[in-house]
Structures are given as structure tokens and as C-alpha cells.
C-alpha atoms as a PDB file:
ATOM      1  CA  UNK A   1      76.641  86.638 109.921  1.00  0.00           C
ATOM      2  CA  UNK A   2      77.153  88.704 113.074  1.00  0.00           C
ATOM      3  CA  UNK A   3      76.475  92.483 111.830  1.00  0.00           C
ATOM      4  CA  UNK A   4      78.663  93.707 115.133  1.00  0.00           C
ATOM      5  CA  UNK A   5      80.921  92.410 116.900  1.00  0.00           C
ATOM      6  CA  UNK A   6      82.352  94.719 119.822  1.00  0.00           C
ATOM      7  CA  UNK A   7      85.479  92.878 122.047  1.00  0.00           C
ATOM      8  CA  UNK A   8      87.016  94.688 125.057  1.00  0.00           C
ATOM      9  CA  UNK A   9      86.480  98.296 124.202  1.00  0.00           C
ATOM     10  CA  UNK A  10      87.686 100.576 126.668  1.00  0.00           C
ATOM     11  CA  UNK A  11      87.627 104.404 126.296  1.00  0.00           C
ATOM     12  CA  UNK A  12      87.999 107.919 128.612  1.00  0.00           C
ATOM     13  CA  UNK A  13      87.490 111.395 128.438  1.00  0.00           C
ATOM     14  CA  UNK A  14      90.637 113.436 129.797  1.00  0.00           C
ATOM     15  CA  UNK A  15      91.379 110.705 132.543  1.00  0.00           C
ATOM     16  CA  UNK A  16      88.212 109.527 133.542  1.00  0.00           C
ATOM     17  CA  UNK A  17      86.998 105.797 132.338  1.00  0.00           C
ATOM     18  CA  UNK A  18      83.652 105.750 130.794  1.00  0.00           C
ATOM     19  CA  UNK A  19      83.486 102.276 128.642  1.00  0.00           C
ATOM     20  CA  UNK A  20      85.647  99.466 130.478  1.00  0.00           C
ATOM     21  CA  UNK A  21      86.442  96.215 129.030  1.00  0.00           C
ATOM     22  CA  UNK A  22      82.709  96.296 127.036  1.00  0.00           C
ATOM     23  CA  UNK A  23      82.293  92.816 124.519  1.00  0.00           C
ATOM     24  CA  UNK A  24      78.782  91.595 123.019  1.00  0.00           C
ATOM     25  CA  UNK A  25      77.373  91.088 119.543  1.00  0.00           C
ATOM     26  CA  UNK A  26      74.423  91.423 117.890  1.00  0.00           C
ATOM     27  CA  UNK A  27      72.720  90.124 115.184  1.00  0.00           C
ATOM     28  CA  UNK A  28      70.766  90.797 112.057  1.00  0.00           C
ATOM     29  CA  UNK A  29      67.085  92.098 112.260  1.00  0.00           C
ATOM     30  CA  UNK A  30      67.036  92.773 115.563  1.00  0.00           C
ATOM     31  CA  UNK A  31      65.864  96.192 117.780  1.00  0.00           C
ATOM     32  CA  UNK A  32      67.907  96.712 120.134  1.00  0.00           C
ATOM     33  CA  UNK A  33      67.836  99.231 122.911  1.00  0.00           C
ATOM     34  CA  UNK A  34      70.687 100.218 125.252  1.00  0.00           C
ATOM     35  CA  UNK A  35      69.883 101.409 128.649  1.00  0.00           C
ATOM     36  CA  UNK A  36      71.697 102.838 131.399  1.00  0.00           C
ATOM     37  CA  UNK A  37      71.947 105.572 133.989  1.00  0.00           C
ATOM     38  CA  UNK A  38      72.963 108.700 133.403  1.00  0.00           C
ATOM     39  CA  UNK A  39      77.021 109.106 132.782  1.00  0.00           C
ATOM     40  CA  UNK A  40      76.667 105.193 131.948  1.00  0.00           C
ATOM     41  CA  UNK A  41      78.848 105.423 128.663  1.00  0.00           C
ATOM     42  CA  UNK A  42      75.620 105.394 126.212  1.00  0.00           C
ATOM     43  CA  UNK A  43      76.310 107.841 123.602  1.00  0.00           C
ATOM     44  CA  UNK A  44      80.243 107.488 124.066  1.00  0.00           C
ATOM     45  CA  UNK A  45      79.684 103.341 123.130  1.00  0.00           C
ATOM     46  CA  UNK A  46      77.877 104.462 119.664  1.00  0.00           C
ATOM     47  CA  UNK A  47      80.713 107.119 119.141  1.00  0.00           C
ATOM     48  CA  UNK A  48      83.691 104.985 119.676  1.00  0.00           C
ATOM     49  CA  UNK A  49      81.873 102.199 117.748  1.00  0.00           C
ATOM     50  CA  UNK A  50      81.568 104.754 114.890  1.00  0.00           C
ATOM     51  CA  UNK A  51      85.452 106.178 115.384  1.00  0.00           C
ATOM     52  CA  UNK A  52      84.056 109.304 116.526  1.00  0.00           C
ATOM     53  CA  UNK A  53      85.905 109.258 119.662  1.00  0.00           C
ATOM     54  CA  UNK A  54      89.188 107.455 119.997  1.00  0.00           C
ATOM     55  CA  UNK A  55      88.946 104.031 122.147  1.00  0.00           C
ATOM     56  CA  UNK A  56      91.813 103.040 124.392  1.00  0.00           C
ATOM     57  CA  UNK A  57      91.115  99.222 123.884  1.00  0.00           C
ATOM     58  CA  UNK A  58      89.673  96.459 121.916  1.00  0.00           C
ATOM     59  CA  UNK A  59      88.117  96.126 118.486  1.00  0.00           C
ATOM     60  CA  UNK A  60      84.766  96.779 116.970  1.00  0.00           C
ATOM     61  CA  UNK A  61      84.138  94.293 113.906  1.00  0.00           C
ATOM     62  CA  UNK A  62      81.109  95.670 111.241  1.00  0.00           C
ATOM     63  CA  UNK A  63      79.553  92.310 109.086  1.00  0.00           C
ATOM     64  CA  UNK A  64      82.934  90.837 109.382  1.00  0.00           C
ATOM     65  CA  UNK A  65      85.317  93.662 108.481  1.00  0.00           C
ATOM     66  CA  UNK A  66      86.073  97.579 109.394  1.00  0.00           C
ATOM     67  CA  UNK A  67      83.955 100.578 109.662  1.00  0.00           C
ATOM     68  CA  UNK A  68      86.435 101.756 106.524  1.00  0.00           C
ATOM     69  CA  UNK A  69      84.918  99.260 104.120  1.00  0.00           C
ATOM     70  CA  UNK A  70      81.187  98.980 105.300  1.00  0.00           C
ATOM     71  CA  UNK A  71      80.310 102.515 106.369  1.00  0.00           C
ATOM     72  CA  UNK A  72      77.753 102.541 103.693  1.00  0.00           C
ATOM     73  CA  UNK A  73      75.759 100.106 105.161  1.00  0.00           C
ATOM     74  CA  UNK A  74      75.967 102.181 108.676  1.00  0.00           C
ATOM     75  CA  UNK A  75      73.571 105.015 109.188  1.00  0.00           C
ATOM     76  CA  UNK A  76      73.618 107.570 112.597  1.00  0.00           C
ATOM     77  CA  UNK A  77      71.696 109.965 113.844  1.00  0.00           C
ATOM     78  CA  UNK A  78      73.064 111.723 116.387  1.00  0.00           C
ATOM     79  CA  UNK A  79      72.105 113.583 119.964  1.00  0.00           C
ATOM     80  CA  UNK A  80      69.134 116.210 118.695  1.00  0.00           C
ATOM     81  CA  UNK A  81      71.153 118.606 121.033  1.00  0.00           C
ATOM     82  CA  UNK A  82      74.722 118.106 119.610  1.00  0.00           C
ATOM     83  CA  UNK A  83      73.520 119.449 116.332  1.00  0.00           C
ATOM     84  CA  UNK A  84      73.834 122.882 115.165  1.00  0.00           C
ATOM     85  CA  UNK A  85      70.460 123.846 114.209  1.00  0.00           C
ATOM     86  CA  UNK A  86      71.335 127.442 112.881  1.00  0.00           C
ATOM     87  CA  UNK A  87      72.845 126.074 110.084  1.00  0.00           C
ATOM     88  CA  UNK A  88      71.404 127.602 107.712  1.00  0.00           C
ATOM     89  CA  UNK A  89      69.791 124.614 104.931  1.00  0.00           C
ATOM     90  CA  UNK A  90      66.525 123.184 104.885  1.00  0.00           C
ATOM     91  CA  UNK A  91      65.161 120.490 105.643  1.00  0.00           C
ATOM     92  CA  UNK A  92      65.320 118.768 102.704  1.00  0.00           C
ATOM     93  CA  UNK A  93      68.879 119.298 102.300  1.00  0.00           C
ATOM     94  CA  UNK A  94      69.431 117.897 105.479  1.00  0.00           C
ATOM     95  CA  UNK A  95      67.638 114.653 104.074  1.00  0.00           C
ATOM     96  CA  UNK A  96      69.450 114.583 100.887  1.00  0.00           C
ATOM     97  CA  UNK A  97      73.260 114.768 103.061  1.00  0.00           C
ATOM     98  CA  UNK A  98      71.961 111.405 103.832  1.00  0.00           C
ATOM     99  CA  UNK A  99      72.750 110.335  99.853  1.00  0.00           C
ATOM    100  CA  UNK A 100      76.219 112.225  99.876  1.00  0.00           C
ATOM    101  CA  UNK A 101      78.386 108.521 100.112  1.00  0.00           C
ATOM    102  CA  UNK A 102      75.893 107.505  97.637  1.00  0.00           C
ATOM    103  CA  UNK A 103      76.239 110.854  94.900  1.00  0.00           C
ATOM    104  CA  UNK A 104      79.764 111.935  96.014  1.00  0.00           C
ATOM    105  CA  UNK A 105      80.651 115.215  97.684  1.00  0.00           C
ATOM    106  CA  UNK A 106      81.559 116.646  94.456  1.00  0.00           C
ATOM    107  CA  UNK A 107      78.767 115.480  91.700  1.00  0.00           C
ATOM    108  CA  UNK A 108      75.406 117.690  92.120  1.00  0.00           C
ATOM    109  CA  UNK A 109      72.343 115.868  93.173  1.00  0.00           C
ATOM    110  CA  UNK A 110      69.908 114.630  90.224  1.00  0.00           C
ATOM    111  CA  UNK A 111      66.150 114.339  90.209  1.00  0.00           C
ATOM    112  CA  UNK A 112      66.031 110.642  91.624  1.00  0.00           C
ATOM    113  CA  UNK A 113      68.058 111.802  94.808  1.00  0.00           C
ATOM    114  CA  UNK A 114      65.504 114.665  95.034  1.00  0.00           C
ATOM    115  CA  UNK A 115      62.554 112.132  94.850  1.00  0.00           C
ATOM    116  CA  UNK A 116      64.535 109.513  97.512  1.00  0.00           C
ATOM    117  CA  UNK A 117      65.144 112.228 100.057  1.00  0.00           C
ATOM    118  CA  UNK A 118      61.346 113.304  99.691  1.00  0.00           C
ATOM    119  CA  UNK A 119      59.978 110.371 100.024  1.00  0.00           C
ATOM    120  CA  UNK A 120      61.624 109.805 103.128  1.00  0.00           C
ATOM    121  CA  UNK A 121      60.263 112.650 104.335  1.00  0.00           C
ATOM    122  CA  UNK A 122      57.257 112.107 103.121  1.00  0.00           C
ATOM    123  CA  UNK A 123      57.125 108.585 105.366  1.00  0.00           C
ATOM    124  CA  UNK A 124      58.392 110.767 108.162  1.00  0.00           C
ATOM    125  CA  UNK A 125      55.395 112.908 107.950  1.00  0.00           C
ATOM    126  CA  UNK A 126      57.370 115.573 106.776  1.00  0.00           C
ATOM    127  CA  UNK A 127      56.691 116.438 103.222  1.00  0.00           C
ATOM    128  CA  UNK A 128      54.672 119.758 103.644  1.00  0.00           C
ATOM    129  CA  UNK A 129      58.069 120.726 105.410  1.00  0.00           C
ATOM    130  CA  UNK A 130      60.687 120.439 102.751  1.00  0.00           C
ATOM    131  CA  UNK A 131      61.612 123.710 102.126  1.00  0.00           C
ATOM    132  CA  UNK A 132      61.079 124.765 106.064  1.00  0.00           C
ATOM    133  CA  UNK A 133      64.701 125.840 107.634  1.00  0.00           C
ATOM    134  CA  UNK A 134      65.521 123.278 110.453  1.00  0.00           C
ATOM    135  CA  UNK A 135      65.716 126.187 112.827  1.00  0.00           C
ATOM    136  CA  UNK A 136      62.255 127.002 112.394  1.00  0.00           C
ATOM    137  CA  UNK A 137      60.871 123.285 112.944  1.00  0.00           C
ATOM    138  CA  UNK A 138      59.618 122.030 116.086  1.00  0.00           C
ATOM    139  CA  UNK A 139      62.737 119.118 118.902  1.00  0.00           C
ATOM    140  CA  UNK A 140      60.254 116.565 117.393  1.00  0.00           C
ATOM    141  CA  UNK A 141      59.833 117.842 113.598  1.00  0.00           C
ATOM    142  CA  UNK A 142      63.880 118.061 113.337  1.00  0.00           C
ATOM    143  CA  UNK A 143      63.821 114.305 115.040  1.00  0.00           C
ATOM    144  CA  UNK A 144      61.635 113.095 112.217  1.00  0.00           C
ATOM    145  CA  UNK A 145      63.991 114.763 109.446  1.00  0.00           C
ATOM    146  CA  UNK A 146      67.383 113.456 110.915  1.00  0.00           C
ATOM    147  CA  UNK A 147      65.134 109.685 110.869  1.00  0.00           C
ATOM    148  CA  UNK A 148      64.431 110.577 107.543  1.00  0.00           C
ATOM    149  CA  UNK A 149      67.984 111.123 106.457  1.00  0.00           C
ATOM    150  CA  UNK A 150      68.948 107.941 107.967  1.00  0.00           C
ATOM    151  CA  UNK A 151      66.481 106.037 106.233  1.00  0.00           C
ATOM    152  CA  UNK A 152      67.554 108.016 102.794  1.00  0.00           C
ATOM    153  CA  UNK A 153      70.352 105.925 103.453  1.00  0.00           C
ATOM    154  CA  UNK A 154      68.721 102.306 103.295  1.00  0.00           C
ATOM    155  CA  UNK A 155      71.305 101.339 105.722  1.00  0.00           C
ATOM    156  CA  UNK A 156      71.639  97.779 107.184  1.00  0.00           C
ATOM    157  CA  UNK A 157      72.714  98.938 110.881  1.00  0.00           C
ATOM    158  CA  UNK A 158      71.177 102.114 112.371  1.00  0.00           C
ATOM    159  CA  UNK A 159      72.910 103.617 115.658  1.00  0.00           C
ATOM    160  CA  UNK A 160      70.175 106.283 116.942  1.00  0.00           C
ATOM    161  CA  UNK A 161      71.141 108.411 119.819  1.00  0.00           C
ATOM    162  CA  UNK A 162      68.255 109.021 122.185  1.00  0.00           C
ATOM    163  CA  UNK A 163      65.789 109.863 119.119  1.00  0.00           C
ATOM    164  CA  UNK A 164      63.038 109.913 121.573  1.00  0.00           C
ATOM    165  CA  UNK A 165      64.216 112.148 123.903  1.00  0.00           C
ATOM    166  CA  UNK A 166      62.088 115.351 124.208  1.00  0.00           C
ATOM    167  CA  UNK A 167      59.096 114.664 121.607  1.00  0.00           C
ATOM    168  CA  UNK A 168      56.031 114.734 121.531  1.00  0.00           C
ATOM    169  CA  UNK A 169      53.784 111.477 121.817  1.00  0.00           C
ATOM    170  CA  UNK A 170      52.926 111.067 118.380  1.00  0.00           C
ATOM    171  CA  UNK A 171      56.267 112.029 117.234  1.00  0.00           C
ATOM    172  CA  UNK A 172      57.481 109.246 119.172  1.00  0.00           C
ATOM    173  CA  UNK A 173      55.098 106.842 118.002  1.00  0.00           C
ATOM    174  CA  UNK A 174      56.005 107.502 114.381  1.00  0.00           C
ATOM    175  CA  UNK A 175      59.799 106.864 115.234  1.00  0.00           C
ATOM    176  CA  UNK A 176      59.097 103.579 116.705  1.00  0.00           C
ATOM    177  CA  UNK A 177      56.354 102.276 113.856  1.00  0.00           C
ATOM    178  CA  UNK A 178      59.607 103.554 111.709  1.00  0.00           C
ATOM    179  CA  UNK A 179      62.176 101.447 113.524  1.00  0.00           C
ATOM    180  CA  UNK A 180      60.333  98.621 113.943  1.00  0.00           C
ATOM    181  CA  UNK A 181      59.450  98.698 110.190  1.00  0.00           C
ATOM    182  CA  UNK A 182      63.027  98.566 109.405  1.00  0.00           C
ATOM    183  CA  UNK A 183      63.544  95.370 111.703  1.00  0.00           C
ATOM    184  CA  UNK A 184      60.796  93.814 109.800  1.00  0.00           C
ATOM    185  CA  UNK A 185      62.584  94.449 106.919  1.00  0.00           C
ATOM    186  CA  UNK A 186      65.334  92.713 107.977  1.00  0.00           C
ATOM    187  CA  UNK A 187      67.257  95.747 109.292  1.00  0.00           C
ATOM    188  CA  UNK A 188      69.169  95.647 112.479  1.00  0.00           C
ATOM    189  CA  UNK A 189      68.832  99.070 114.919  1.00  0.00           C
ATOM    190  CA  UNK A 190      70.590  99.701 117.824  1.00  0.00           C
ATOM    191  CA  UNK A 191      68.814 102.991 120.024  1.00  0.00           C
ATOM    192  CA  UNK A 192      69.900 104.755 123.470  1.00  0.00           C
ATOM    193  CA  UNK A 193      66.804 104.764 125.293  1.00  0.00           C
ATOM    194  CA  UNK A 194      66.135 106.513 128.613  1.00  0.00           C
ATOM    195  CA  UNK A 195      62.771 105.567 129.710  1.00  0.00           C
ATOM    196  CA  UNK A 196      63.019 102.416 130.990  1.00  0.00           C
ATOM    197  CA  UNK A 197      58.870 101.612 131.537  1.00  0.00           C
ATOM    198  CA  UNK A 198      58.515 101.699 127.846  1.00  0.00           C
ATOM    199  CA  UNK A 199      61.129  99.303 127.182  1.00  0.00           C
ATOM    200  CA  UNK A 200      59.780  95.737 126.972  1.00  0.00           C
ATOM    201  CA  UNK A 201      57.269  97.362 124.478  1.00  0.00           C
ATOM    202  CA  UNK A 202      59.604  98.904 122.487  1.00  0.00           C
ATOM    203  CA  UNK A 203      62.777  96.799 121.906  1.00  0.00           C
ATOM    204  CA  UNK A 204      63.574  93.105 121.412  1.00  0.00           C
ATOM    205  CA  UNK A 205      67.038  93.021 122.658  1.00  0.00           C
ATOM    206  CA  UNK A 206      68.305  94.878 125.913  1.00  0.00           C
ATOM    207  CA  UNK A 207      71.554  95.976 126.146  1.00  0.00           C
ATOM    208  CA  UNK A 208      72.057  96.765 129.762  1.00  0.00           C
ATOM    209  CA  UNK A 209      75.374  99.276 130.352  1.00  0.00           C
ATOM    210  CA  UNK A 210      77.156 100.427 132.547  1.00  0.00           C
ATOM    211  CA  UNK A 211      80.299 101.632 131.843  1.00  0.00           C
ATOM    212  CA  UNK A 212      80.446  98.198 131.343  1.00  0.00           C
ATOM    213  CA  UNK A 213      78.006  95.496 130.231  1.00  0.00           C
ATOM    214  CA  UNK A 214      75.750  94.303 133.147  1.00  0.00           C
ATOM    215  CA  UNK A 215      73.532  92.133 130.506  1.00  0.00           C
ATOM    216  CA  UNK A 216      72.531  92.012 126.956  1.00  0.00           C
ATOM    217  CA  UNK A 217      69.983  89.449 124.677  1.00  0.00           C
ATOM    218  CA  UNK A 218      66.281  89.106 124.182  1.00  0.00           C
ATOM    219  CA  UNK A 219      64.231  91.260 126.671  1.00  0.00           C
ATOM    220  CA  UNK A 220      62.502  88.966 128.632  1.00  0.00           C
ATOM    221  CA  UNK A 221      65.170  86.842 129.463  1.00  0.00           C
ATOM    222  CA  UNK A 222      67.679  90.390 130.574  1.00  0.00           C
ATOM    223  CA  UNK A 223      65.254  93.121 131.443  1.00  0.00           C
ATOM    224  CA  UNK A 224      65.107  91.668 134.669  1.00  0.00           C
ATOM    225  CA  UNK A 225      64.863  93.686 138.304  1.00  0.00           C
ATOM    226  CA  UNK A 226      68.070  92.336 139.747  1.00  0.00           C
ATOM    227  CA  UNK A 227      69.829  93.340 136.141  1.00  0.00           C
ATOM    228  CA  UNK A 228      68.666  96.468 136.449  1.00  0.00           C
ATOM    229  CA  UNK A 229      69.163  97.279 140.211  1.00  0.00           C
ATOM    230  CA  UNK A 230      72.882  95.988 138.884  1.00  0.00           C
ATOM    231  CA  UNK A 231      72.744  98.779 136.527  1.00  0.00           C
ATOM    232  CA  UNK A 232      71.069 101.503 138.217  1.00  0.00           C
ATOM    233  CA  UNK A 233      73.380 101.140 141.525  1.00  0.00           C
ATOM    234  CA  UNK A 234      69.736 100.731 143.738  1.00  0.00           C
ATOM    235  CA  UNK A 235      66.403 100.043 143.431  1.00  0.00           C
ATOM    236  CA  UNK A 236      63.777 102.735 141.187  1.00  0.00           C
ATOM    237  CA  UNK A 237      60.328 103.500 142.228  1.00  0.00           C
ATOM    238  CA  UNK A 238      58.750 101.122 139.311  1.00  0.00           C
ATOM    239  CA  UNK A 239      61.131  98.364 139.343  1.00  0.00           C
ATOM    240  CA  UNK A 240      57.848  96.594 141.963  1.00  0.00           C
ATOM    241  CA  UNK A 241      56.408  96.070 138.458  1.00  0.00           C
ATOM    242  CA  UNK A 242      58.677  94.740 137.151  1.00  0.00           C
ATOM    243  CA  UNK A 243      59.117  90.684 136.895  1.00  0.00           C
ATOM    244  CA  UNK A 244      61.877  89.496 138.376  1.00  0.00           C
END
């Protein structure tokens, strides 16, 4: 079964067009990363896929059905900088709001719940951490618990927005041994991704946007140079290395 389906979606902010007529699919168990320039419609695709901003067009299809009846099986974690850090919780709280759809808003957390959300931080590398507030850990140590949330989840589709953006290396490292764990496991993850020379190592599927889609499948046959000039408007400083 197709996990998502996305047909002619079309959004805006105020009247300017960021998404335009944007269809593709994608399959179970793969890694996907989507890549564009900057004001390309990135974050605002994952958004509008996830009904947090309104779409003007088309349809967005989740294992078959709606959002409405699968968001369970749909984790997010969001821009690092869109979240409000000086909320005052710690970290493992933040983990265990991962388990809310799975407790209920209104039942209190029991000792299993505590044990999931720890040992998702604990994979995280974030154990010794629990009881740190958020606003005292480190862009990369808040990365790895807003991961670790998501994983709390044991989704089957993970939207990450730009999870790499700002952290150290071995932060980053643990991310992507994380991610591509969970594609092992048969787990499909979709990620905004900015650097493009890490790319072929990082992701199996390429999702090349903007505002539109300029290409998406398997990397080696869409991470091309011309597909990216396409996206990019011009020609980059590294795109000599890369295979046309």
C-alpha cells in the first residue's frame, strides 16, 4: 500500500503561491529527503500535508484514508526554531507528550509510559538528561529529545523538519543512525534537508521541490545536476561533482 499519496496540492501565504499543483507518492520503508532552495515550499509541504496550514487545492491521502483516522500512525517534529523553548517542562515531559494520543489528555501517565518515554531517550543519548529543563539543553540536545518523542510514538510515517539543521556532528550522526534504523524497520521517513553534499549518503529517495515538484524517486536515478540546476534556478559551486 502507498503510505502517501499527495495530488495537486496548492497552497499561499496572504497572496503569495508557495506549493503549486505538487502530486507524488511514496512508499513504505523508504528515507526520503526533500530538498530545495530557500522559500522553495519545504516546511509549508509537511504543514499542509499535516492540516497545519490550510491548502487551496488537491488532496493528501495517508495509507489509503485521512489524516483524521490515521494520525496515530503519523509522528512530526517540527522546526527546532518554531518551538517555544521557555516552556517551562522537562525534558522528559516533552518525551512523554509524544504518548498523549496513546494515554489520553485526561488519564495521568502510568509507570510503563514513564519507562517508554525513557527509553527513548535513553536511545537518543539522552537519559542523564531527563529531568534537565529544555531551556537549559544545548540546539542539538533539544533535537535529540523532540527525535525521541517522535520515536515514543512508534509511528509508521515520520515528517522531520530540518532536524539537522544547526547541530553538532555527532548529534547529527545519531539522528541519521536513528532514521535509518527506523527504515530498516520497515518505517517510512520523510526529512527537509538543506545540505545538499550529504545527500546521496543520507537518503534513498529525493524529493526535489520547488514550489513545485522538479523530480522525486530513488537518488541515483533524480539527484542528478540538470535536476538540481532545475531546482536551484543556476548552477552551485559543487554541482562539478556531481554525476550528471
Amino acid at each position: 500500500m502507498t503510505v502517501l499519496q499527495v495530488r495537486g496540492v496548492s497552497a499561499a501565504y496572504r497572496k503569495n503561491n508557495v506549493l503549486r499543483d505538487v502530486s507524488f507518492d511514496v512508499q513504505p520503508g523508504s528515507l526520503t529527503g526533500i530538498v530545495g532552495p530557500n522559500g522553495a515550499g519545504k516546511s509549508t509541504l509537511l504543514k499542509v500535508m499535516l492540516e497545519l496550514h490550510p491548502k487551496l487545492a488537491g488532496s493528501v491521502s495517508f495509507f489509503g484514508s485521512t489524516l483524521a483516522r490515521t494520525k496515530t500512525r503519523v509522528g512530526y517534529v517540527p522546526q527546532r526554531g518554531s518551538v517555544d523553548w521557555d516552556f517551562p517542562t522537562d525534558a522528559l515531559d516533552v518525551v512523554m507528550m509524544g504518548l498523549y494520543g496513546r494515554i489520553g489528555w485526561l488519564r495521568r501517565p502510568r509507570r510503563i509510559h514513564r519507562e517508554m518515554a525513557m527509553e527513548a531517550l535513553s536511545r537518543m543519548g539522552m537519559a542523564d538528561y531527563a529531568g534537565r529543563q529544555i531551556s537549559q539543553l544545548s540546539g542539538g540536545q533539544q533535537q535529540r529529545v523532540f527525535l525521541a518523542r517522535a520515536l515514543v510514538q512508534d509511528a509508521d510515517l515520520y515528517f522531520m523538519d530540518e532536524p539537522l539543521a544547526g547541530v553538532d556532528a555527532a548529534t547529527e550522526r545519531a539522528i541519521m543512525e536513528t532514521l535509518k534504523e527506523l527504515k530498516q524497520n520497515g518505517k517510512t521517513v520523510m526529512v527537509v534537508h538543506h545540505d545538499l553534499q550529504t545527500v546521496e549518503d543520507y537518503f534513498d529517495h529525493v524529493l526535489l521541490l520547488n514550489r513545485t515538484v522538479i523530480a522525486h524517486g530513488r537518488t541515483e536515478d533524480v539527484f542528478t545536476k540538470d535536476n538540481v540546476i532545475a531546482a536551484y534556478g543556476g548552477a552551485l559551486r559543487w554541482l562539478k561533482e556531481l554525476s550528471s
